[in-house]
C-alpha atoms as a PDB file:
ATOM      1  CA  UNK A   1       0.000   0.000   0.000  1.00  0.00           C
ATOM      2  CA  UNK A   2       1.068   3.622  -1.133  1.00  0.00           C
ATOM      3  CA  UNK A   3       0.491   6.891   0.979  1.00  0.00           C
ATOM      4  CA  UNK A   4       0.565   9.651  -0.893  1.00  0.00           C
ATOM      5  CA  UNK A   5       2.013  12.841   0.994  1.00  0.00           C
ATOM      6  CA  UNK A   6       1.754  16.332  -0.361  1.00  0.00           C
ATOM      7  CA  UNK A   7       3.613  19.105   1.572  1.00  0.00           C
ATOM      8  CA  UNK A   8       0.792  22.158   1.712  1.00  0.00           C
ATOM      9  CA  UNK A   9       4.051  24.599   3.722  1.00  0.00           C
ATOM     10  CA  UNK A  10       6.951  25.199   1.851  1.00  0.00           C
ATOM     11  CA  UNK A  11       9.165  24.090   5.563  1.00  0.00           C
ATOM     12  CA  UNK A  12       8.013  20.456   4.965  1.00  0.00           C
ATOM     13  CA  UNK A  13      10.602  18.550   3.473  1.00  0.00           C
ATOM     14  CA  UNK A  14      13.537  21.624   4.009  1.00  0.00           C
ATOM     15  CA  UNK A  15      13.136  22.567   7.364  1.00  0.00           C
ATOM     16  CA  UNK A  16      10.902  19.936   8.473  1.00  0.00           C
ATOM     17  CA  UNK A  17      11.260  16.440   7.579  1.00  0.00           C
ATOM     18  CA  UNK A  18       8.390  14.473   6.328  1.00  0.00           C
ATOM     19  CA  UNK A  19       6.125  12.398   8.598  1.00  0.00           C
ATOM     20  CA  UNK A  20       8.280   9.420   9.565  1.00  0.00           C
ATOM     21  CA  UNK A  21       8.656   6.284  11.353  1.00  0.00           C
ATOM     22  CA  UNK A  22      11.463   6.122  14.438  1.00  0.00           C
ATOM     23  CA  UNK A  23      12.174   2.760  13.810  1.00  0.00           C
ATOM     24  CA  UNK A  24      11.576  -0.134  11.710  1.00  0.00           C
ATOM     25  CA  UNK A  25       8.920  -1.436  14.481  1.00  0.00           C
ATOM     26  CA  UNK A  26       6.881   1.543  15.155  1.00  0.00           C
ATOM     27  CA  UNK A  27       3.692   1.091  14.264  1.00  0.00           C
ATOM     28  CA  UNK A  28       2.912   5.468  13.231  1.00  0.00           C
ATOM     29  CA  UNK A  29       4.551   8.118  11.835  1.00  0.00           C
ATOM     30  CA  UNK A  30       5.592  10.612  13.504  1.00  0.00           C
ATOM     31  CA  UNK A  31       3.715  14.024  12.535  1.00  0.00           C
ATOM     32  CA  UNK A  32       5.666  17.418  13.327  1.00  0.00           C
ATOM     33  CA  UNK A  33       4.890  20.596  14.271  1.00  0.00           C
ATOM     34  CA  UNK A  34       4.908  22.938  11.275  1.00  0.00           C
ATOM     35  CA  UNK A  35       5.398  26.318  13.223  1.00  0.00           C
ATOM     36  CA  UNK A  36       6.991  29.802  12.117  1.00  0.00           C
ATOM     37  CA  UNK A  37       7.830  30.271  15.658  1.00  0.00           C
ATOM     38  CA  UNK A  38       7.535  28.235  19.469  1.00  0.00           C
ATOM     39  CA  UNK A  39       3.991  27.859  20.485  1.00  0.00           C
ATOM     40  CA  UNK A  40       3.481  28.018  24.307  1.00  0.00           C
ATOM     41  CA  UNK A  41       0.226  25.373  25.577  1.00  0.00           C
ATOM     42  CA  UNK A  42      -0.512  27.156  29.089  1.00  0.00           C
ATOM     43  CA  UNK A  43      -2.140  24.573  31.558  1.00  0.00           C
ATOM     44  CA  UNK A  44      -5.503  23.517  30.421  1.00  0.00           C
ATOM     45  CA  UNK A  45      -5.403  25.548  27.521  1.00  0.00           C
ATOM     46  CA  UNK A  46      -6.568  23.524  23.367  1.00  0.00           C
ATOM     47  CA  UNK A  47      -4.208  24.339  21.006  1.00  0.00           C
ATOM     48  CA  UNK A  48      -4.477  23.367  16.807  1.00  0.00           C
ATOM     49  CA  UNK A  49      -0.982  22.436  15.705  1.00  0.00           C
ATOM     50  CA  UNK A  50      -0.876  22.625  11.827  1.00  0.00           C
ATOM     51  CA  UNK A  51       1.703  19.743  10.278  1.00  0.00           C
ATOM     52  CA  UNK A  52       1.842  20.748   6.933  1.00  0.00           C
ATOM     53  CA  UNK A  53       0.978  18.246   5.436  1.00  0.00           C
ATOM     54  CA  UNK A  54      -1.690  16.457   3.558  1.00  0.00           C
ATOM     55  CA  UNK A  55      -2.549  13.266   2.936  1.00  0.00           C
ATOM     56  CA  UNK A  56      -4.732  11.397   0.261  1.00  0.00           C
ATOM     57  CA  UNK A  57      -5.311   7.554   1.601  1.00  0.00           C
ATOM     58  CA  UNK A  58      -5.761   4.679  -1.177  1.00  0.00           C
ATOM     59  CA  UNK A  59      -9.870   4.363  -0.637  1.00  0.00           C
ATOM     60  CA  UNK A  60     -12.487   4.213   1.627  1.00  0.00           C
ATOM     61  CA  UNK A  61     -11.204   0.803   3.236  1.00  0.00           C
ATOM     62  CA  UNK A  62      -8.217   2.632   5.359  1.00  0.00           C
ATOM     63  CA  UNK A  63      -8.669   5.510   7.801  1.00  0.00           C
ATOM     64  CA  UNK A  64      -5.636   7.547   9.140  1.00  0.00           C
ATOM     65  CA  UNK A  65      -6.090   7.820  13.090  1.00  0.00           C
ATOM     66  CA  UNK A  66      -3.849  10.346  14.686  1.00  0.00           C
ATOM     67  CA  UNK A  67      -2.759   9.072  18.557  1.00  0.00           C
ATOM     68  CA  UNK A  68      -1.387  11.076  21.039  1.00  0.00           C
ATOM     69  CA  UNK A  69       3.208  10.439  21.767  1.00  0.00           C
ATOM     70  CA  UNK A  70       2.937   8.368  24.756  1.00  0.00           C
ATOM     71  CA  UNK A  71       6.002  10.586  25.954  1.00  0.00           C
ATOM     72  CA  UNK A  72       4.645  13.748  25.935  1.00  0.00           C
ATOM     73  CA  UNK A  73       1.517  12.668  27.748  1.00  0.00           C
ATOM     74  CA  UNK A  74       3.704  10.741  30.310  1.00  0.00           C
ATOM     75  CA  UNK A  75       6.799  13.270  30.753  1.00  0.00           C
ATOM     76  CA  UNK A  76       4.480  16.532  30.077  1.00  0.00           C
ATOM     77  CA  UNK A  77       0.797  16.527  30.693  1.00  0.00           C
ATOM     78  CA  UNK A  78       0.401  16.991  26.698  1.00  0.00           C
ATOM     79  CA  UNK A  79      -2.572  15.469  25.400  1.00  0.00           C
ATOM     80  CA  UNK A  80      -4.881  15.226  22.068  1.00  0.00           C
ATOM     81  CA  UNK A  81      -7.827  17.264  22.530  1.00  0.00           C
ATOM     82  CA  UNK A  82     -10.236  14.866  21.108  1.00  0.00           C
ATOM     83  CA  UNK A  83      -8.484  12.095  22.282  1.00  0.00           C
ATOM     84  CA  UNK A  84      -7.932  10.566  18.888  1.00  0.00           C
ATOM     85  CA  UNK A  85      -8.015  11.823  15.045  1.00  0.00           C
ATOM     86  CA  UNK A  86      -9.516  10.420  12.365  1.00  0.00           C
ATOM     87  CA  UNK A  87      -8.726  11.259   8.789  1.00  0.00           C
ATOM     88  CA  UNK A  88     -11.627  10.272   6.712  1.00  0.00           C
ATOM     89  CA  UNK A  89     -10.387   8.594   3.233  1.00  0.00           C
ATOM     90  CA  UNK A  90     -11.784  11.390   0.932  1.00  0.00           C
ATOM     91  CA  UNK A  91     -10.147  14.426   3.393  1.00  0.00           C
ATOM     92  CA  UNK A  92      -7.470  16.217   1.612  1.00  0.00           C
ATOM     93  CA  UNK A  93      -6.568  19.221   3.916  1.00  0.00           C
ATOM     94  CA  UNK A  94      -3.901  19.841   6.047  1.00  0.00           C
ATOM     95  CA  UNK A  95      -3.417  17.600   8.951  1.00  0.00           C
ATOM     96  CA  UNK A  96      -3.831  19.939  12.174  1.00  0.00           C
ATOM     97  CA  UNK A  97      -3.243  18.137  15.711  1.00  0.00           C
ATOM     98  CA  UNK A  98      -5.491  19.515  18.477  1.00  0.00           C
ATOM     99  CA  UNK A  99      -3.116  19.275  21.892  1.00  0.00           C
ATOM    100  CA  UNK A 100      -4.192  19.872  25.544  1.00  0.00           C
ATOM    101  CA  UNK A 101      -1.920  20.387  28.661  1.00  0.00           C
ATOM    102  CA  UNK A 102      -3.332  18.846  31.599  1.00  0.00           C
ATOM    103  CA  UNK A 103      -0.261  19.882  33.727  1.00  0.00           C
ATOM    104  CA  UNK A 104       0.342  22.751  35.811  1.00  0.00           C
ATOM    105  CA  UNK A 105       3.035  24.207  33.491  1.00  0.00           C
ATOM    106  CA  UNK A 106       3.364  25.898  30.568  1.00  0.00           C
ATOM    107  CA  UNK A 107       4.645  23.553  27.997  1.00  0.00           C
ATOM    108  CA  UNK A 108       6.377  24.589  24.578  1.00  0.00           C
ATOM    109  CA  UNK A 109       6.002  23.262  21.138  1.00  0.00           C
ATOM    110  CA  UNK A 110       8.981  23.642  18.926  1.00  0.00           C
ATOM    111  CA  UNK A 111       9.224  23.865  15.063  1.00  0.00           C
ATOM    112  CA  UNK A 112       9.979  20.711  14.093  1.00  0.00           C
ATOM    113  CA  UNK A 113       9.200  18.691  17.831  1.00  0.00           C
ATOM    114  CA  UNK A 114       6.999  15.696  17.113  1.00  0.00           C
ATOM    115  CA  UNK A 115       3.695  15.761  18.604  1.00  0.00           C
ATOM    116  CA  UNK A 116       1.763  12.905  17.482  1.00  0.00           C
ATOM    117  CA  UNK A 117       1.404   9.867  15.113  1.00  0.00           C
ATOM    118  CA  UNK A 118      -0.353   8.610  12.320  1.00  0.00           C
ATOM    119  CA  UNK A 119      -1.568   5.061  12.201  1.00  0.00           C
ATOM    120  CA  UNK A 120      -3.523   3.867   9.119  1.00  0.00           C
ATOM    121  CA  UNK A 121      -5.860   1.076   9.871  1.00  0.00           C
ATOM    122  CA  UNK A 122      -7.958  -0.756   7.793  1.00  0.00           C
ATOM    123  CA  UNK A 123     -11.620  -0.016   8.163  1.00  0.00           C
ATOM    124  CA  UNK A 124     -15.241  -2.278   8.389  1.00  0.00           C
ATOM    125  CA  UNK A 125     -18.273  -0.755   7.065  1.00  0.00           C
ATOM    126  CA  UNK A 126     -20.858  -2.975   8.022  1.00  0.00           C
ATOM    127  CA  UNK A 127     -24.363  -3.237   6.670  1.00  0.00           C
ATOM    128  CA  UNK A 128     -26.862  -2.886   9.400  1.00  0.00           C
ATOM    129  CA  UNK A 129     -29.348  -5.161  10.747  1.00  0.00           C
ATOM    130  CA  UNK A 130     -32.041  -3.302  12.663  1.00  0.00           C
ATOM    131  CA  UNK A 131     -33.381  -5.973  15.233  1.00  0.00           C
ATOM    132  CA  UNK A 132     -35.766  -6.044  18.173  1.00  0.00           C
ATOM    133  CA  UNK A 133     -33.649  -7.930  20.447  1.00  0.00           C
ATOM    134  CA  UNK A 134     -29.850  -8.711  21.003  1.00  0.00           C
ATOM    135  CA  UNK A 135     -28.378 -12.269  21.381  1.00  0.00           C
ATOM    136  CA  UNK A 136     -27.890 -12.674  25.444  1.00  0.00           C
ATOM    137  CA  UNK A 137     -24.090 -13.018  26.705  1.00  0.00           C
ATOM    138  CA  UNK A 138     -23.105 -14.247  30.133  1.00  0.00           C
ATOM    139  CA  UNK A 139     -22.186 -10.520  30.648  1.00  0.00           C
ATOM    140  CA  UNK A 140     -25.843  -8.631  29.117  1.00  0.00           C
ATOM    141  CA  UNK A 141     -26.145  -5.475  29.785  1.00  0.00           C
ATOM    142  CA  UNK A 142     -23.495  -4.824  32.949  1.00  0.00           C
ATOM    143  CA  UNK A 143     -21.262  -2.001  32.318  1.00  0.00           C
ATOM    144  CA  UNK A 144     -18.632  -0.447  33.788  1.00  0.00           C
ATOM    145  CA  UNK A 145     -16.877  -2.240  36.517  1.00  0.00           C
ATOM    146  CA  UNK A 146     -19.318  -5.015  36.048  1.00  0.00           C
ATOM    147  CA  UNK A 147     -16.633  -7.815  35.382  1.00  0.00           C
ATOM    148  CA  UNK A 148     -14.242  -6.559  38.891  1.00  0.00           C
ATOM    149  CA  UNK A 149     -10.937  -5.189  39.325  1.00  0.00           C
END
């Protein structure tokens, strides 16, 4: 499978590298900020991070799903916004990541600093049965904390 990649800022690909994987096992590619200058995230503030770039995905059978760096979120308090992304297969605008800080401090974002990946994933679209009733399970209808520790 192809991803096609189209820089939308003339820094991507010069001054910022192209989305990327760290190593041979990691599973996303690492999206950058595309900033003209530091962007401070105060404590509890939303923040839209533009990466520019855009992508075009081979059809509507793969979604792009943008995840939070576990590092940032565990050494910093910087989260995704809306939890997780999801770049619909006929989307072809700039990728913008939506961060949070849910620390106390002020946190910067760098030009350049990698704050988030990209994961493509196939996708099911399922054709839907309307029914009256569900098949029972052992576990019906208990929800949270239903099933113990």
């Amino acid at each position: 499978m192809k991803l096609k990649i189209k820089a939308v800022s003339p820094k991507v690909g010069t001054e910022i590298p192209f989305p990327s994987r760290a190593t041979e096992g990691s599973a996303g590619l690492d999206l950058r900020a595309c900033l003209d200058e530091p962007v401070v995230i105060s404590p509890r503030q939303l923040v839209s991070i533009p990466t520019g770039i855009a992508i075009a995905l081979p059809g509507p059978e793969h979604v792009a799903l943008v995840f939070a760096r576990s590092g940032l979120g565990i050494k910093h308090g910087i989260s995704l916004s809306n939890g997780v992304g999801v770049i619909d297969s006929d989307y072809r605008g700039e990728i913008r990541v939506g961060l949070t800080n849910l620390s106390h401090t002020p946190y910067t974002v760098q030009p350049g600093d990698r704050i988030a990946q990209l994961v493509l994933t196939p996708v099911v679209t399922p054709e839907l049965e309307i029914v009256a009733e569900l098949e029972d399970t052992g576990r019906g209808t208990g929800g949270f904390g239903s099933t113990g520790r």
